[in-house]
C-alpha atoms as a PDB file:
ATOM      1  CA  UNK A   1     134.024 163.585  82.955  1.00  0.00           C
ATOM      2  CA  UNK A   2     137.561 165.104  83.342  1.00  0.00           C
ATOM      3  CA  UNK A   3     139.331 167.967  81.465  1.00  0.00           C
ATOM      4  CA  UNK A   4     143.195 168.243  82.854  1.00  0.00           C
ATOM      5  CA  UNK A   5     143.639 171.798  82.214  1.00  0.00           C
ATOM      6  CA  UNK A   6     146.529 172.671  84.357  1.00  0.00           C
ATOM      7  CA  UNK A   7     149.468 172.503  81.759  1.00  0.00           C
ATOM      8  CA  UNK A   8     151.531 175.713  80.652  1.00  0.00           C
ATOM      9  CA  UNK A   9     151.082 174.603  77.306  1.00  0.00           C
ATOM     10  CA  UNK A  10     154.608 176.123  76.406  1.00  0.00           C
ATOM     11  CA  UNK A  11     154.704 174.707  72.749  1.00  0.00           C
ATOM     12  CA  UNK A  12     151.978 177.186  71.658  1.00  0.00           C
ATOM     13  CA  UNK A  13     154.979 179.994  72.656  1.00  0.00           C
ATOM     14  CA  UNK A  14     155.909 181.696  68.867  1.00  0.00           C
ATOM     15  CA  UNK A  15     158.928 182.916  70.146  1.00  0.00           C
ATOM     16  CA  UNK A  16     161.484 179.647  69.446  1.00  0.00           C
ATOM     17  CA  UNK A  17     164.506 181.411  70.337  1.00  0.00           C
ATOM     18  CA  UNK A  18     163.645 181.668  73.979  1.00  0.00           C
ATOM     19  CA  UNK A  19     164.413 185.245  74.530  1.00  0.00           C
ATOM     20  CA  UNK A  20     161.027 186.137  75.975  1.00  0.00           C
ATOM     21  CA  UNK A  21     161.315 186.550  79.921  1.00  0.00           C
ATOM     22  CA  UNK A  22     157.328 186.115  79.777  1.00  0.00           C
ATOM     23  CA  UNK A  23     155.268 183.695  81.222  1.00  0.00           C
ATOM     24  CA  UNK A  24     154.983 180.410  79.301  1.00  0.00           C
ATOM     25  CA  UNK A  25     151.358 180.843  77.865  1.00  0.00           C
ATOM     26  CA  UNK A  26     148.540 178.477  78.616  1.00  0.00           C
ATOM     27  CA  UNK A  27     147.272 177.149  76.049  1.00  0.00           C
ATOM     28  CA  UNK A  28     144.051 176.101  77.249  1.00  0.00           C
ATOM     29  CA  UNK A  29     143.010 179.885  77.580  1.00  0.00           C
ATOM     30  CA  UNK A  30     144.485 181.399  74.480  1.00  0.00           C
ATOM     31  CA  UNK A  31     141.401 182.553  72.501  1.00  0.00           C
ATOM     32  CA  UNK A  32     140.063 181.059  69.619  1.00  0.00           C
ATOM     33  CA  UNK A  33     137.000 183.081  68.033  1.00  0.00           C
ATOM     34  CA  UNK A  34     137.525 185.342  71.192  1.00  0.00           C
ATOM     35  CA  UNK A  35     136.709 182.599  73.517  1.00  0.00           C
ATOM     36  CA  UNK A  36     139.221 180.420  75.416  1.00  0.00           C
ATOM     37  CA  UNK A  37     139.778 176.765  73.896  1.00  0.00           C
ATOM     38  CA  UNK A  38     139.247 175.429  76.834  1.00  0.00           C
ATOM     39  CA  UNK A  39     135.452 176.937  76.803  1.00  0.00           C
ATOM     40  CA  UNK A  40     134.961 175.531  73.277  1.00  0.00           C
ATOM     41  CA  UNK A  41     136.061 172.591  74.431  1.00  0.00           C
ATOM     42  CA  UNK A  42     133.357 172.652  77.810  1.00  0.00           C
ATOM     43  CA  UNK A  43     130.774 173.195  75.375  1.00  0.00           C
ATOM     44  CA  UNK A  44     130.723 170.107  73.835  1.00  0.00           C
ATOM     45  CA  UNK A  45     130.007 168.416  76.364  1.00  0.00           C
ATOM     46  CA  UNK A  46     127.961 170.510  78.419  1.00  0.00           C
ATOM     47  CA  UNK A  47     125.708 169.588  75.212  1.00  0.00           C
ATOM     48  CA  UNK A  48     126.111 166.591  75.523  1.00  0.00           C
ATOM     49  CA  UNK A  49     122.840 164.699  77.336  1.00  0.00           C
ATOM     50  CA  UNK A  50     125.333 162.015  78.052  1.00  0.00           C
ATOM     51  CA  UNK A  51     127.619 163.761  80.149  1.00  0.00           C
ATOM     52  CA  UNK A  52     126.086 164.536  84.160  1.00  0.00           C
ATOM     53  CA  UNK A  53     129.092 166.496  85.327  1.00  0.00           C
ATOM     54  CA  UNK A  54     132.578 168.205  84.339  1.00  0.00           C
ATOM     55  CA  UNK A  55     135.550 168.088  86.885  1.00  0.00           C
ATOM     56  CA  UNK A  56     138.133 170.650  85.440  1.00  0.00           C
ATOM     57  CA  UNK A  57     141.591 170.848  86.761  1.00  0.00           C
ATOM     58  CA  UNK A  58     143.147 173.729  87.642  1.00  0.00           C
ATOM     59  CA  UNK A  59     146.261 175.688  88.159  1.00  0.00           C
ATOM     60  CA  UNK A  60     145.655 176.710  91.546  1.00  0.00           C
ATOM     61  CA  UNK A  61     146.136 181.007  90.901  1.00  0.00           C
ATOM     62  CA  UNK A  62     143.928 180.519  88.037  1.00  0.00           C
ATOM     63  CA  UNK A  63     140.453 178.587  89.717  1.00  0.00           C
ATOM     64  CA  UNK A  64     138.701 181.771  90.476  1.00  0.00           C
ATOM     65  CA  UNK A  65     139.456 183.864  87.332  1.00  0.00           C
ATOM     66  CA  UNK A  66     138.402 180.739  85.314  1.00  0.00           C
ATOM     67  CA  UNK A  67     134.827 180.488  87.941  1.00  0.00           C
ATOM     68  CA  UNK A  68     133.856 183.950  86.489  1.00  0.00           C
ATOM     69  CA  UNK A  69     134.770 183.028  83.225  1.00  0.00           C
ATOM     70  CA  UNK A  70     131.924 180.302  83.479  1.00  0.00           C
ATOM     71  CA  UNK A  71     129.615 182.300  84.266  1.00  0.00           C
ATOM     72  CA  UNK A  72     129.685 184.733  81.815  1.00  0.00           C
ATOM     73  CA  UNK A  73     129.689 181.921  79.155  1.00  0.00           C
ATOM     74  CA  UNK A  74     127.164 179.391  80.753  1.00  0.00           C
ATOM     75  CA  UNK A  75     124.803 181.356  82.152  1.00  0.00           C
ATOM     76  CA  UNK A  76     122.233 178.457  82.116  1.00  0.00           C
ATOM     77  CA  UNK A  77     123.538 174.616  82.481  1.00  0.00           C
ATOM     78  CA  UNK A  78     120.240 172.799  83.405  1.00  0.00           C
ATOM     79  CA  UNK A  79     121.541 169.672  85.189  1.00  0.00           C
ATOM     80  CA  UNK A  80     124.527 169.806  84.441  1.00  0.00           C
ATOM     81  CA  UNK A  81     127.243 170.565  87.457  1.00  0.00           C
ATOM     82  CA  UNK A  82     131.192 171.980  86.531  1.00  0.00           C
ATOM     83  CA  UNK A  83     133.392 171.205  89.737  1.00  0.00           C
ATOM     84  CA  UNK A  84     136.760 173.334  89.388  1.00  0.00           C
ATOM     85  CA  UNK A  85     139.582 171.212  91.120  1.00  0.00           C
ATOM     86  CA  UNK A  86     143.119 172.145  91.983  1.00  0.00           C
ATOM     87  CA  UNK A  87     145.559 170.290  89.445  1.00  0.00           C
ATOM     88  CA  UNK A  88     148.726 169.172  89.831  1.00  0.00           C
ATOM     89  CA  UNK A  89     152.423 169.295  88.264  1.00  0.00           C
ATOM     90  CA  UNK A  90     151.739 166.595  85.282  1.00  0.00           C
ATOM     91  CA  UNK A  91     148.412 165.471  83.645  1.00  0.00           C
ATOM     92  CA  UNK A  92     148.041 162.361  86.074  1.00  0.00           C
ATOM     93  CA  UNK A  93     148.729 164.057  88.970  1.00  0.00           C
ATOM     94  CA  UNK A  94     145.366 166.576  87.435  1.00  0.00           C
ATOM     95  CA  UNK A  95     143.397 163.342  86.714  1.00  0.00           C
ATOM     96  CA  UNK A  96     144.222 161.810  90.200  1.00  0.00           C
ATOM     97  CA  UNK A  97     143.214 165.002  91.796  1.00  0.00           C
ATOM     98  CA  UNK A  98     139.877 164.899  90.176  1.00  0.00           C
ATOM     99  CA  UNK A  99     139.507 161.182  90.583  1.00  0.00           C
ATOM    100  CA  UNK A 100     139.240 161.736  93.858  1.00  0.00           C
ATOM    101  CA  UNK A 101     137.333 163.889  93.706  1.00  0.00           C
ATOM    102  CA  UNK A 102     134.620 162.232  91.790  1.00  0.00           C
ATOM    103  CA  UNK A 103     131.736 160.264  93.655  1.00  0.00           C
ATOM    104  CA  UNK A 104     131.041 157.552  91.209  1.00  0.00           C
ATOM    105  CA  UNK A 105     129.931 153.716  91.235  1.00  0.00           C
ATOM    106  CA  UNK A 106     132.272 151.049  90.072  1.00  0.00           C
ATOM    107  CA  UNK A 107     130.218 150.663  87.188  1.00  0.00           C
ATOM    108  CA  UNK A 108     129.874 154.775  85.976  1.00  0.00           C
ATOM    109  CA  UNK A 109     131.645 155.421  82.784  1.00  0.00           C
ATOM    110  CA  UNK A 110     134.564 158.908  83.706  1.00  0.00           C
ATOM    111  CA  UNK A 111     135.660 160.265  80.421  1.00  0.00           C
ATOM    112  CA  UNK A 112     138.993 162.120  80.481  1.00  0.00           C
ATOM    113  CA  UNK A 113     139.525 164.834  77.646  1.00  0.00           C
ATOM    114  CA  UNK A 114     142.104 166.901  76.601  1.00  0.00           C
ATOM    115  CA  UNK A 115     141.126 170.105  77.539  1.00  0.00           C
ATOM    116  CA  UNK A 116     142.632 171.514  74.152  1.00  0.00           C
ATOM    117  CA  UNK A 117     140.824 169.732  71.353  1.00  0.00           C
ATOM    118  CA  UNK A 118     137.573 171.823  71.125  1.00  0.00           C
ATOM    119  CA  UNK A 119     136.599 170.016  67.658  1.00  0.00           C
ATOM    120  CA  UNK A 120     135.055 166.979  69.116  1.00  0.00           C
ATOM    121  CA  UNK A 121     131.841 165.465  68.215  1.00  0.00           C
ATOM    122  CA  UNK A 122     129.005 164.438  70.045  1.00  0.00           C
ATOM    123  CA  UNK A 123     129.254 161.141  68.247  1.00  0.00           C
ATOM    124  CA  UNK A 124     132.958 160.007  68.937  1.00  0.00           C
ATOM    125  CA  UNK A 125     131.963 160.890  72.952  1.00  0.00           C
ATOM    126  CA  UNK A 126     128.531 158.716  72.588  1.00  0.00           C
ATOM    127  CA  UNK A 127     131.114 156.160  70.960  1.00  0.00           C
ATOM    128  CA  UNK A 128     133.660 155.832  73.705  1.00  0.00           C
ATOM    129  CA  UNK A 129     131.116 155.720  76.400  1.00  0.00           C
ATOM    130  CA  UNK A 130     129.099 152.892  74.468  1.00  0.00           C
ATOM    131  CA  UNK A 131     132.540 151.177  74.043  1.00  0.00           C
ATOM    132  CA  UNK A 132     133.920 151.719  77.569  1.00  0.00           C
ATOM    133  CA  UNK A 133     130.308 150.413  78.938  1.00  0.00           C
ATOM    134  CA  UNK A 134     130.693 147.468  76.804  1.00  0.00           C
ATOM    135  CA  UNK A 135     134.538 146.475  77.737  1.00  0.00           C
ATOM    136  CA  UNK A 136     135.414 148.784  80.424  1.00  0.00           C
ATOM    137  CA  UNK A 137     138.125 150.487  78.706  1.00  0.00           C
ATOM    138  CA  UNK A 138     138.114 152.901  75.273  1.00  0.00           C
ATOM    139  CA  UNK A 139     139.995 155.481  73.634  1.00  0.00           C
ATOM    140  CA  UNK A 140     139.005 157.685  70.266  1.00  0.00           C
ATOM    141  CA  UNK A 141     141.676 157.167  67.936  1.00  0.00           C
ATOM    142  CA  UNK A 142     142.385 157.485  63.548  1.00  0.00           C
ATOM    143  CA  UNK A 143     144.355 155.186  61.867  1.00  0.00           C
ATOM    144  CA  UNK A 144     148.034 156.480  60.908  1.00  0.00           C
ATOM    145  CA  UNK A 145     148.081 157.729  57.432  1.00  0.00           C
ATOM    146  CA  UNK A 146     151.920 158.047  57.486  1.00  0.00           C
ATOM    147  CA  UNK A 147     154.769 154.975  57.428  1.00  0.00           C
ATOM    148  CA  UNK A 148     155.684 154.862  61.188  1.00  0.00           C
ATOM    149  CA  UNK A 149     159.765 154.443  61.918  1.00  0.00           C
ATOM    150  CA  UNK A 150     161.413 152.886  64.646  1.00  0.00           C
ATOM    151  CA  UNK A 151     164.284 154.974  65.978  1.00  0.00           C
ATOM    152  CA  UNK A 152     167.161 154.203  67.850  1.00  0.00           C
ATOM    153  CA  UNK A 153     168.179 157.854  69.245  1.00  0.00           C
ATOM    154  CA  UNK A 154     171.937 158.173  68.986  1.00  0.00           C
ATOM    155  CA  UNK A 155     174.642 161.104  69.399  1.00  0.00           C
ATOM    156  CA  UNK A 156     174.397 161.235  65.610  1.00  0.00           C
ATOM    157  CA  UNK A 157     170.770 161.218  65.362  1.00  0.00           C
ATOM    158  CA  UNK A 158     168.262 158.783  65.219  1.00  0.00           C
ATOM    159  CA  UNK A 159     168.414 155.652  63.384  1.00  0.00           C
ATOM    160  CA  UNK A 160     166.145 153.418  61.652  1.00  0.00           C
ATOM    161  CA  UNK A 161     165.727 149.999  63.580  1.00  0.00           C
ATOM    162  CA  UNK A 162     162.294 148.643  61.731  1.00  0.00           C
ATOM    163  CA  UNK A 163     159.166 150.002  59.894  1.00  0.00           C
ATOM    164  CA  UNK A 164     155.292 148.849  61.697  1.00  0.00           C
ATOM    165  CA  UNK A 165     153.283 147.822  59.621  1.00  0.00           C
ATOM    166  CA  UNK A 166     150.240 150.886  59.940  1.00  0.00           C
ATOM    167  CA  UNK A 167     147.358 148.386  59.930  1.00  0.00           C
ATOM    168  CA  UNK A 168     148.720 148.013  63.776  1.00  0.00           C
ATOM    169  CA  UNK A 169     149.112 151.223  64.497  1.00  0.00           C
ATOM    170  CA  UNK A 170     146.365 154.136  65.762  1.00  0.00           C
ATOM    171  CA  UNK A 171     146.880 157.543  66.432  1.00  0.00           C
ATOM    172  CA  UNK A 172     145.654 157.893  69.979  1.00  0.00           C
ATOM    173  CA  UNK A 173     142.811 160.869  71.087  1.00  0.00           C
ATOM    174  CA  UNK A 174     140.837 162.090  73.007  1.00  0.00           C
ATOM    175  CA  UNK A 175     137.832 161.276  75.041  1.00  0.00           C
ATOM    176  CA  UNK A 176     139.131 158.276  76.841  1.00  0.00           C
ATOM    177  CA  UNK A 177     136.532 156.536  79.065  1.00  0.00           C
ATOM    178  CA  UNK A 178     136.969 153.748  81.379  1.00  0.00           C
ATOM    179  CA  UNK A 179     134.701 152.239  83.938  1.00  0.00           C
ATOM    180  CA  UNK A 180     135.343 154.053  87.748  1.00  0.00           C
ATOM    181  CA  UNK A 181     136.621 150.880  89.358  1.00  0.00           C
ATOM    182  CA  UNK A 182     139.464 150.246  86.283  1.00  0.00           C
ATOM    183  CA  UNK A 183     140.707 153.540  86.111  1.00  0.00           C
ATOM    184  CA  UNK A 184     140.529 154.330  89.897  1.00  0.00           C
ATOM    185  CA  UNK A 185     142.401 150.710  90.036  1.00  0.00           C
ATOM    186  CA  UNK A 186     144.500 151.799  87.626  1.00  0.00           C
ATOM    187  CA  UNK A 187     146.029 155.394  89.234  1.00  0.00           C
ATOM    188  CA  UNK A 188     145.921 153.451  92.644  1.00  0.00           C
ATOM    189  CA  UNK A 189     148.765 151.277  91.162  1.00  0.00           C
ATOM    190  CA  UNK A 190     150.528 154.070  89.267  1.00  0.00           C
ATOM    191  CA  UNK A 191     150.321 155.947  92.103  1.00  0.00           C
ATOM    192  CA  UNK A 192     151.856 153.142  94.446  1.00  0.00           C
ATOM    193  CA  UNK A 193     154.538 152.424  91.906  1.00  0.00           C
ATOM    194  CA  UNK A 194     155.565 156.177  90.892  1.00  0.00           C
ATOM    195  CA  UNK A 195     155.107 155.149  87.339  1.00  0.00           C
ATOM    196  CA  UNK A 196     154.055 157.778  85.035  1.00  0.00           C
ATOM    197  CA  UNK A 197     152.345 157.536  81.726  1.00  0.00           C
ATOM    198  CA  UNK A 198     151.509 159.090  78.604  1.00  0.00           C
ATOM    199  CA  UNK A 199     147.742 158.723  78.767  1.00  0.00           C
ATOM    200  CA  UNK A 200     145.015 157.605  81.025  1.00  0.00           C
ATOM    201  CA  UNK A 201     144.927 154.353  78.697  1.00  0.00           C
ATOM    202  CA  UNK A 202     148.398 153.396  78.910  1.00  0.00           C
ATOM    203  CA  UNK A 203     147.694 153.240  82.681  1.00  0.00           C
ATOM    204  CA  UNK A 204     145.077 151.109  82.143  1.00  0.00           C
ATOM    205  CA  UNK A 205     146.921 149.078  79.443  1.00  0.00           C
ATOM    206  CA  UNK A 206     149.489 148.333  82.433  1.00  0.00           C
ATOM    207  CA  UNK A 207     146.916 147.467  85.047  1.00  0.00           C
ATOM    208  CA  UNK A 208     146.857 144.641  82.770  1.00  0.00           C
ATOM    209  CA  UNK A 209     142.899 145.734  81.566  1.00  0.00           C
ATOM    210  CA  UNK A 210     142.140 145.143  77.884  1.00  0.00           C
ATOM    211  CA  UNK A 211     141.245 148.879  76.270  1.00  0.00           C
ATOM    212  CA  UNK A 212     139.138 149.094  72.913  1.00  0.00           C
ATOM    213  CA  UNK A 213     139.188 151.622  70.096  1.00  0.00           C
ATOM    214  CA  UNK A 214     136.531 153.308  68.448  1.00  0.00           C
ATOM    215  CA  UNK A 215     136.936 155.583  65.551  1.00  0.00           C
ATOM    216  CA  UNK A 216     138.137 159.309  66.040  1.00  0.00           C
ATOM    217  CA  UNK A 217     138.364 162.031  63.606  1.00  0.00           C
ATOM    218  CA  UNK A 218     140.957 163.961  61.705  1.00  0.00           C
ATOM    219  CA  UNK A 219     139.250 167.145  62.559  1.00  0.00           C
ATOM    220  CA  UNK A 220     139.246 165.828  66.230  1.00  0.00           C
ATOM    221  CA  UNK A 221     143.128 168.095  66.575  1.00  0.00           C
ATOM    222  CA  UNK A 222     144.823 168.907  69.989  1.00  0.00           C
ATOM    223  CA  UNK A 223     146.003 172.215  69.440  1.00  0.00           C
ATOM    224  CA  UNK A 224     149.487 172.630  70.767  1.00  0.00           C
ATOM    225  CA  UNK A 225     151.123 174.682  68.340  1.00  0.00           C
ATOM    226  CA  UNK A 226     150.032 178.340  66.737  1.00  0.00           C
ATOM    227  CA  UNK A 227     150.199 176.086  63.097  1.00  0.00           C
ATOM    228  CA  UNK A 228     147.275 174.297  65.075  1.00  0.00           C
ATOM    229  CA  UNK A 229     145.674 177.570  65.910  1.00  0.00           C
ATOM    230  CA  UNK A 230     145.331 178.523  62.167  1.00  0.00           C
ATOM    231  CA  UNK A 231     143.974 175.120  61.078  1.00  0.00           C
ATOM    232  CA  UNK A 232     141.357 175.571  63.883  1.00  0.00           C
ATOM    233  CA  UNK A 233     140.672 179.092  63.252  1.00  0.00           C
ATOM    234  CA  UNK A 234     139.452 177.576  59.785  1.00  0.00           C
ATOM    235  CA  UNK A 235     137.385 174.546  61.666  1.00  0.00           C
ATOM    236  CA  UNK A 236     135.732 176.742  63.360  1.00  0.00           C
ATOM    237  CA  UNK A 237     134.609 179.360  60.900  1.00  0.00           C
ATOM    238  CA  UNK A 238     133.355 175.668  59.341  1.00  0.00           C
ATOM    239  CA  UNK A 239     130.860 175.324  62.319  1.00  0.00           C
ATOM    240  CA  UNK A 240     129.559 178.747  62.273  1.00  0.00           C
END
């Protein structure tokens, strides 16, 4: 499994009027409960029995101050094995990196997670392996609760070109699993093309490789704003 964890995370910054010579802060290690979200996040699936081993990506200047971090919070991982890999400047440059990284068979399932949504279950991740084992390919995702707009973006604004209809539409999250060979396929061809994308799915959606959906959760949030920090503030007080 992968957690991309190399971002700045620069939405989660209070200070919208961009006056702040600071650092952009990083999400993924702003505390939550005193902990980092990123170590919430580890947790689930270090308790997982599903999971065999964690490949997180890294900011380069932050590997070793994150290494002691893990072992002040997992003190004790039987059989279980977290590989700290250099990232790189976007998320599929991070995946790649730990792609290669991994020693897999064609056939092993590699979940990727976001490495700030610390509210997952142990069911959705049983889920999207069962699915990706079954069609190589699956994604958590909810149904959208709100009427979804196309836009035209124009000087003006943005304009109203059609409504989709929301029984076709799913709000896409996180884990994402895939079988080695399609996503390694996949990145190859991404890679080969310079084509970015927003997800590991929509790479495999292009790779031309059919990817299924199994049900998500509402609760299942990617924190990227500090409105998301008090909303999981309150989940987790819910878990304690």
């Amino acid at each position: 499994m992968i957690v991309p964890a190399a971002g700045l995370g620069t939405r989660m910054v209070s200070d919208s009027r961009g006056k702040s010579k600071k650092p952009a802060a990083t999400k993924q290690f702003t505390e939550l409960g005193g902990v980092p979200i990123l170590i919430h996040t580890l947790r689930k699936f270090v308790a997982s029995p599903e999971v065999s081993e964690i490949y997180v990506a890294l900011r380069g200047n932050e590997i070793e101050g994150f290494r002691a971090r893990l072992v002040k919070d997992f003190t004790d991982i039987p059989e279980m094995k977290i590989h700290l890999v250099e990232g790189g400047e976007h998320r599929q440059h991070s995946v790649a990196n730990a792609i290669h990284s991994v020693s897999a068979s064609d056939d092993d399932i590699v979940l990727v997670h976001d490495a700030v949504r610390p509210f997952v279950t142990e069911e959705i991740i049983h889920d999207v392996i069962r699915a990706a084992q079954k069609h190589g390919a699956a994604i958590a995702g909810v149904p959208a609760v709100d009427t979804v707009k196309q836009v035209e973006r124009t000087s003006d604004g943005a304009l109203i070109t059609s409504t989709i209809p929301r029984e076709r539409v799913v709000m896409a999250q996180t884990p994402q699993g895939f079988r080695y060979d399609v996503i390694k396929k996949a990145f190859d061809e991404a890679a080969a093309d310079g084509f970015v994308g927003t997800d590991e799915a929509s790479l495999v959606e292009r790779s031309g490789h059919a990817v299924a959906v199994v049900m998500g959760s509402a609760k299942n949030i990617k924190i990227t704003t500090p409105a998301d920090m008090e909303l999981a503030e309150f989940y987790l007080q819910s878990e304690s």
